[in-house]
C-alpha atoms as a PDB file:
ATOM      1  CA  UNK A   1      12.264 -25.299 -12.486  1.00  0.00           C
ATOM      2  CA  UNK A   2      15.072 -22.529 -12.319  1.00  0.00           C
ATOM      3  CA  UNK A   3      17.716 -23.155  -9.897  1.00  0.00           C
ATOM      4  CA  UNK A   4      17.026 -19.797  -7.838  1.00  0.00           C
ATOM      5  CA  UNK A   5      13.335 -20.829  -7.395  1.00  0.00           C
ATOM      6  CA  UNK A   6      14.231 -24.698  -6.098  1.00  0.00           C
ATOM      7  CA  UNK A   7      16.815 -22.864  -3.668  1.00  0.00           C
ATOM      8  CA  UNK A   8      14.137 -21.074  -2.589  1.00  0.00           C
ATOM      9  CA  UNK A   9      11.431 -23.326  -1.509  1.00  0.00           C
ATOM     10  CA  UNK A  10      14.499 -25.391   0.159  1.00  0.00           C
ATOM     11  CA  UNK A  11      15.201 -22.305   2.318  1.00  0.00           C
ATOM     12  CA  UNK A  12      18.711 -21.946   1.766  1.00  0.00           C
ATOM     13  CA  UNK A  13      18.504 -18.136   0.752  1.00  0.00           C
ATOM     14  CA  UNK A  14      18.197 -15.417   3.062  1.00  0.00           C
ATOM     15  CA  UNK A  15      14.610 -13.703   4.471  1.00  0.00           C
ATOM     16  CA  UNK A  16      15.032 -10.266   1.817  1.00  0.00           C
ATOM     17  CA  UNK A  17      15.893 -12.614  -0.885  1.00  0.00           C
ATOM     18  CA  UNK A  18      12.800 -14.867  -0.430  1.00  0.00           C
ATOM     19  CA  UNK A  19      10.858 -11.647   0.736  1.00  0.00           C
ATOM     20  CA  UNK A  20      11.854 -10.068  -2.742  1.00  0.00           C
ATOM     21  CA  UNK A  21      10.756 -13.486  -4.097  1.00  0.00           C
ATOM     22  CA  UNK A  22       7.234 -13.556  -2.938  1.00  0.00           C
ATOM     23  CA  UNK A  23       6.766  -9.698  -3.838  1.00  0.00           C
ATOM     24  CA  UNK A  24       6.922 -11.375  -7.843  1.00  0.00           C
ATOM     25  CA  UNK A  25       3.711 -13.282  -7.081  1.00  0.00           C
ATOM     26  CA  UNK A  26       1.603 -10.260  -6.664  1.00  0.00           C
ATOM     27  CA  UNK A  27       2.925  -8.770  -9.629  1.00  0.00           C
ATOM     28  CA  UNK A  28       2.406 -12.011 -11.477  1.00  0.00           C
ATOM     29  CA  UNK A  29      -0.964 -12.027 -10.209  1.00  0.00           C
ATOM     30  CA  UNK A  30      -2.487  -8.672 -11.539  1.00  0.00           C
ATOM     31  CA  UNK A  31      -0.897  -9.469 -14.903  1.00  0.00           C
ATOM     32  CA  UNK A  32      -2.708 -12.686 -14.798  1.00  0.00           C
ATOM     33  CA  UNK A  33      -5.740 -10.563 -13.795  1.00  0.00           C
ATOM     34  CA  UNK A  34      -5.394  -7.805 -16.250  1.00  0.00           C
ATOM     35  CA  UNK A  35      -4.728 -10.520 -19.488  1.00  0.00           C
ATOM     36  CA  UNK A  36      -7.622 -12.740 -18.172  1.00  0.00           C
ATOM     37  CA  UNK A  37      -9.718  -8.959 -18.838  1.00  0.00           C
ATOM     38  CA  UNK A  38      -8.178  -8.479 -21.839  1.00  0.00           C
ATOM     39  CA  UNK A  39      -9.239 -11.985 -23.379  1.00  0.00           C
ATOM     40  CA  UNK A  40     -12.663 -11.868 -22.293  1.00  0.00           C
ATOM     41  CA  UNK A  41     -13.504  -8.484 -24.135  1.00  0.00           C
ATOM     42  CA  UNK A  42     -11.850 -10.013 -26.793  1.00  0.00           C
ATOM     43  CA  UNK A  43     -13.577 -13.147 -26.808  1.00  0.00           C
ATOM     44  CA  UNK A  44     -17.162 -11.111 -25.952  1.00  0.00           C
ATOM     45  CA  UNK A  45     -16.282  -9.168 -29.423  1.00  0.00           C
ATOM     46  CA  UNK A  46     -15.706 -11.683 -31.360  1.00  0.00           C
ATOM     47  CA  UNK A  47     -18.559 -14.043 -30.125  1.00  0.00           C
ATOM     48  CA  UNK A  48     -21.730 -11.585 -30.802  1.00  0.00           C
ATOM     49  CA  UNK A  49     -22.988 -11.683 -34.019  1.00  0.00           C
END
């Protein structure tokens, strides 16, 4: 674990910082979303015969 992230989730950053933090995780998420797409067409492609 990164040493930003443990200070983090300890709370001893400021509100913006941790606010800034959290934006990340919805980023993260559609990224997750959109290669989770991308394997599946993939994966549907490659599986028919």
């Amino acid at each position: 674990m990164e040493k930003r992230e443990h200070m983090v989730h300890n709370g001893d950053v400021g509100k913006a910082e941790h606010e800034g933090h959290e934006g990340g995780h919805h980023d993260h998420h559609a990224m997750m979303v959109a290669d989770f797409k991308r394997r599946f067409w993939i994966s549907l492609a490659l599986s028919l015969p």
